[in-house]
N, C-alpha and C. Protein backbone atom coordinates (compact mmCIF):
# COMPACT_ATOMS: atom_id res chain seq x y z
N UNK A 1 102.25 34.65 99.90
CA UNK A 1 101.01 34.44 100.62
C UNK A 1 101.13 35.14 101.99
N UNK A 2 100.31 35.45 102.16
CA UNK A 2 99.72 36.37 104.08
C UNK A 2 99.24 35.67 105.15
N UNK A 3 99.17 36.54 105.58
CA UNK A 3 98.61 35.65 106.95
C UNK A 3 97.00 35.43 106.48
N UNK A 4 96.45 36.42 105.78
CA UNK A 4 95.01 36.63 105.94
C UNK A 4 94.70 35.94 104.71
N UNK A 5 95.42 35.42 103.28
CA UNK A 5 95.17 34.32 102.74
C UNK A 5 94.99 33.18 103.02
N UNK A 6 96.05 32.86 104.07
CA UNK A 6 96.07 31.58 104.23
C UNK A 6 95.32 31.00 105.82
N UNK A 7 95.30 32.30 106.44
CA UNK A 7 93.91 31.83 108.03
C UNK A 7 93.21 32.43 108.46
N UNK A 8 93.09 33.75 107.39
CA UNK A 8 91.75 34.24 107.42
C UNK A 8 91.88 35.42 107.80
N UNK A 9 90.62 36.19 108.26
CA UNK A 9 90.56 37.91 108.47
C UNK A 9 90.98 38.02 109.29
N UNK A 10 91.58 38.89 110.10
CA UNK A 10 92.29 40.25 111.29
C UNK A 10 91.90 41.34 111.57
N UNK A 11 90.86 41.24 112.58
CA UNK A 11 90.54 42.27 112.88
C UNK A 11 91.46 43.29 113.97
N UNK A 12 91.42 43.88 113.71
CA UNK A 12 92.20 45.60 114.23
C UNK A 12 91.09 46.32 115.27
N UNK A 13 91.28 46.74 116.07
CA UNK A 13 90.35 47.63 116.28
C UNK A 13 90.93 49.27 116.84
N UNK A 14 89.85 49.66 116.50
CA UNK A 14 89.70 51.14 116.34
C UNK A 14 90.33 51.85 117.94
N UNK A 15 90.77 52.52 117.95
CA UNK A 15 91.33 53.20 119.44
C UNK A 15 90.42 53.85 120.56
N UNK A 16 89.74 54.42 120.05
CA UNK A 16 88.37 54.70 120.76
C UNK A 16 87.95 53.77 121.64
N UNK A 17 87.68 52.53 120.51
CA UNK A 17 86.96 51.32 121.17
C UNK A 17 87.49 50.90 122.37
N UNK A 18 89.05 50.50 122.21
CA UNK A 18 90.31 49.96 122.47
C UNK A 18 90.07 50.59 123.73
N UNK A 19 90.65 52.15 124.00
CA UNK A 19 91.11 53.16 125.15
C UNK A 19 90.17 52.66 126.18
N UNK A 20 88.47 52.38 125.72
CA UNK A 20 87.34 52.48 127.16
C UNK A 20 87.78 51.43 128.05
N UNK A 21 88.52 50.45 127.90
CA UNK A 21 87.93 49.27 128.20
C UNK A 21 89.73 49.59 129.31
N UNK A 22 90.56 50.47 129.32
CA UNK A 22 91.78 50.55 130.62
C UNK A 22 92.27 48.97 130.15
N UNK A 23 92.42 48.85 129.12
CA UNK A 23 93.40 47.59 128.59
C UNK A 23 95.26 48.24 129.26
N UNK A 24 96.40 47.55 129.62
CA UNK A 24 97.14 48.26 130.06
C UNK A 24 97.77 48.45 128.53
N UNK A 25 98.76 48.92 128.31
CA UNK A 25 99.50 49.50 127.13
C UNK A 25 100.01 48.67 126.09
N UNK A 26 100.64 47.66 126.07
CA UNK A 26 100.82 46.34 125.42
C UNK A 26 99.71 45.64 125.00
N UNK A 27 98.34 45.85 125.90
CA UNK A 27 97.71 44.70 125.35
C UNK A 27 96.45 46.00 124.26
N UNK A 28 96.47 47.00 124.69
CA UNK A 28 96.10 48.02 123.66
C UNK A 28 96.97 48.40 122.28
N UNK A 29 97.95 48.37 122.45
CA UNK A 29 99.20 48.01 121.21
C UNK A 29 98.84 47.55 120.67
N UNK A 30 98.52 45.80 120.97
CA UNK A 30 98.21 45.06 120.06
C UNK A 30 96.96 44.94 119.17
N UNK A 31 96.20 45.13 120.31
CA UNK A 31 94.71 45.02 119.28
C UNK A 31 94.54 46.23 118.25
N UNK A 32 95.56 47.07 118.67
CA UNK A 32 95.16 48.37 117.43
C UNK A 32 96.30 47.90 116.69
N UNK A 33 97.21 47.54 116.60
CA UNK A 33 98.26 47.50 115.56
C UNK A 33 98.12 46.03 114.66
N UNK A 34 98.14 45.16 115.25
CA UNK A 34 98.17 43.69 115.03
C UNK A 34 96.76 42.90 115.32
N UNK A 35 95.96 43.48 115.72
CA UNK A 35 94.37 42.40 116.33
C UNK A 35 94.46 41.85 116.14
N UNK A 36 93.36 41.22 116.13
CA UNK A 36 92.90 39.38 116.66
C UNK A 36 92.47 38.44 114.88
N UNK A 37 92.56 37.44 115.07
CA UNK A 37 91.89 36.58 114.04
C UNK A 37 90.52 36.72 113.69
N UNK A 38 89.55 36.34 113.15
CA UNK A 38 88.15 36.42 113.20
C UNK A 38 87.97 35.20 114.37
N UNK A 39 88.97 34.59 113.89
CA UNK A 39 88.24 33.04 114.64
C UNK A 39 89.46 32.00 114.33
N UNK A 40 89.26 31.12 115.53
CA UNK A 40 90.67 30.06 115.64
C UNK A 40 90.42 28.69 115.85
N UNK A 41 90.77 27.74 115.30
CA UNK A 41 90.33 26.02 115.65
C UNK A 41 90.88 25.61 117.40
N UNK A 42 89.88 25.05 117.30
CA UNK A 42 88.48 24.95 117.62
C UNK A 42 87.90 25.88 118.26
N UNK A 43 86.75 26.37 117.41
CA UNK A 43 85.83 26.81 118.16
C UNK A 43 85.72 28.34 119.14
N UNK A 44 86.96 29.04 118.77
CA UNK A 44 87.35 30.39 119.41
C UNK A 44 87.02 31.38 118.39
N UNK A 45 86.72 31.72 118.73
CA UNK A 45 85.56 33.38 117.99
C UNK A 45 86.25 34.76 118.89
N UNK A 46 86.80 35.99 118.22
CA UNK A 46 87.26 36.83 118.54
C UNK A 46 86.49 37.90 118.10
N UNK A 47 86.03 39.09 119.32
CA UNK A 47 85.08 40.23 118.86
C UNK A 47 85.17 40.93 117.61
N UNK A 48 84.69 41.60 116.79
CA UNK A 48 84.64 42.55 115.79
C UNK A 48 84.80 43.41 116.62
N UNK A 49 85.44 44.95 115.65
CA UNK A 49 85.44 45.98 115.94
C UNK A 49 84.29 47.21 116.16
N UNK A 50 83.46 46.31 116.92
CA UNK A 50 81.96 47.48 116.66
C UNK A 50 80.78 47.37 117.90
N UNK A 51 80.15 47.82 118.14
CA UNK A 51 79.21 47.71 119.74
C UNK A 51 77.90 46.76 119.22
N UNK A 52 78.16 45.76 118.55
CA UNK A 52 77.01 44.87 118.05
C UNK A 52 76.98 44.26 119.36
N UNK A 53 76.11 43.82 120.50
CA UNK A 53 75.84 42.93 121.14
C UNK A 53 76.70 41.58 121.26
N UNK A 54 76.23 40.89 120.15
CA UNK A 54 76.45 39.42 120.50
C UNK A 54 77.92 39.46 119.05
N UNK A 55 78.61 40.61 118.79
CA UNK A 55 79.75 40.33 118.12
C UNK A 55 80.60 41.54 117.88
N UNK A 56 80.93 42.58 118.94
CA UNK A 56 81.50 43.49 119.53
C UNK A 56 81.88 43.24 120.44
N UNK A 57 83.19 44.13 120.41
CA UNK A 57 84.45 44.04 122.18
C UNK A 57 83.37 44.74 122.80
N UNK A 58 83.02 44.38 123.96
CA UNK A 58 81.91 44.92 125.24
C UNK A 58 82.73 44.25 126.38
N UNK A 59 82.12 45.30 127.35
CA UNK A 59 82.27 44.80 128.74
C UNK A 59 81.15 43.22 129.00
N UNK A 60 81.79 42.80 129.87
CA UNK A 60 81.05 41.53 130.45
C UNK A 60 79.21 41.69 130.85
N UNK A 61 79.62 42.84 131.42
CA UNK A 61 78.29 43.67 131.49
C UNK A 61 77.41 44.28 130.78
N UNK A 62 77.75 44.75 129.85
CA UNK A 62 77.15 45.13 128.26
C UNK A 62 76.26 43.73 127.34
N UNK A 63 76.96 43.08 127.82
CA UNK A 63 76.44 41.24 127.13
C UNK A 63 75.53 41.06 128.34
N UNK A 64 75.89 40.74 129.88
CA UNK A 64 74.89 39.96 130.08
C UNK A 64 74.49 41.18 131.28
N UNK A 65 73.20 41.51 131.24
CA UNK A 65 72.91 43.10 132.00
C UNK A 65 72.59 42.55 133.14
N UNK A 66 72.64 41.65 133.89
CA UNK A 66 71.83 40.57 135.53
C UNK A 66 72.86 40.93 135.90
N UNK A 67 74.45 40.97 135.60
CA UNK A 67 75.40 40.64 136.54
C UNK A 67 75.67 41.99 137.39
N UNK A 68 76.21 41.75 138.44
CA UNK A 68 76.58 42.92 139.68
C UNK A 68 77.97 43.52 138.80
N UNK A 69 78.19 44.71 139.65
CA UNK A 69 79.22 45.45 139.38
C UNK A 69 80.79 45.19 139.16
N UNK A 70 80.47 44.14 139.57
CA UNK A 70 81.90 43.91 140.11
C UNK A 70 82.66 42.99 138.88
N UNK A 71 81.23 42.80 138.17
CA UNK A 71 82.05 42.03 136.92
C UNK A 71 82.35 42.92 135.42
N UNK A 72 81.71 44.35 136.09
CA UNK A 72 82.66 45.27 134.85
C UNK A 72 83.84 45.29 134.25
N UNK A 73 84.86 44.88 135.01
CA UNK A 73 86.11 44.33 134.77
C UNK A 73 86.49 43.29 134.04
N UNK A 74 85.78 42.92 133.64
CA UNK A 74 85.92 41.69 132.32
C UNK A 74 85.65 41.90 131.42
N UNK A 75 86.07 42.12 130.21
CA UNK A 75 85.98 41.71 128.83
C UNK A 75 85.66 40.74 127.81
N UNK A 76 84.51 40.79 127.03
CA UNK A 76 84.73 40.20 126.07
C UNK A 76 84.98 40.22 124.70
């Protein structure tokens, strides 16, 4: 049995995606080699690999367009 039998999908993401966002080197490693879960108890939801709005890695700013500049620096 796997990981992804037994707790579900893993998403990976694509390098492109990965590179925009100045992740430092380790934490870009990971999401392209190893990514994230779909989702974790309780209640933690991890982005897909794709620029969907409300279920794509985006900047903080990309999700909510009101905020000032200064919160480009966040990820979700």
């Amino acid at each position: 049995m796997n990981w992804t039998d037994k707790f579900g999908k893993i998403n990976k993401y694509d390098s492109k995606r990965v590179d925009k966002f100045g992740f430092n080197e380790s934490t870009s490693m990971f999401l392209k080699t190893i990514g994230l879960p779909e989702e974790a108890a309780p209640f933690l939801c991890f982005a897909k690999d794709n620029d969907e709005q409300y279920e794509g890695l985006l900047k903080l700013t990309d999700y909510f367009d009101f905020l000032e500049s200064e919160f480009v620096i966040y990820t979700l």
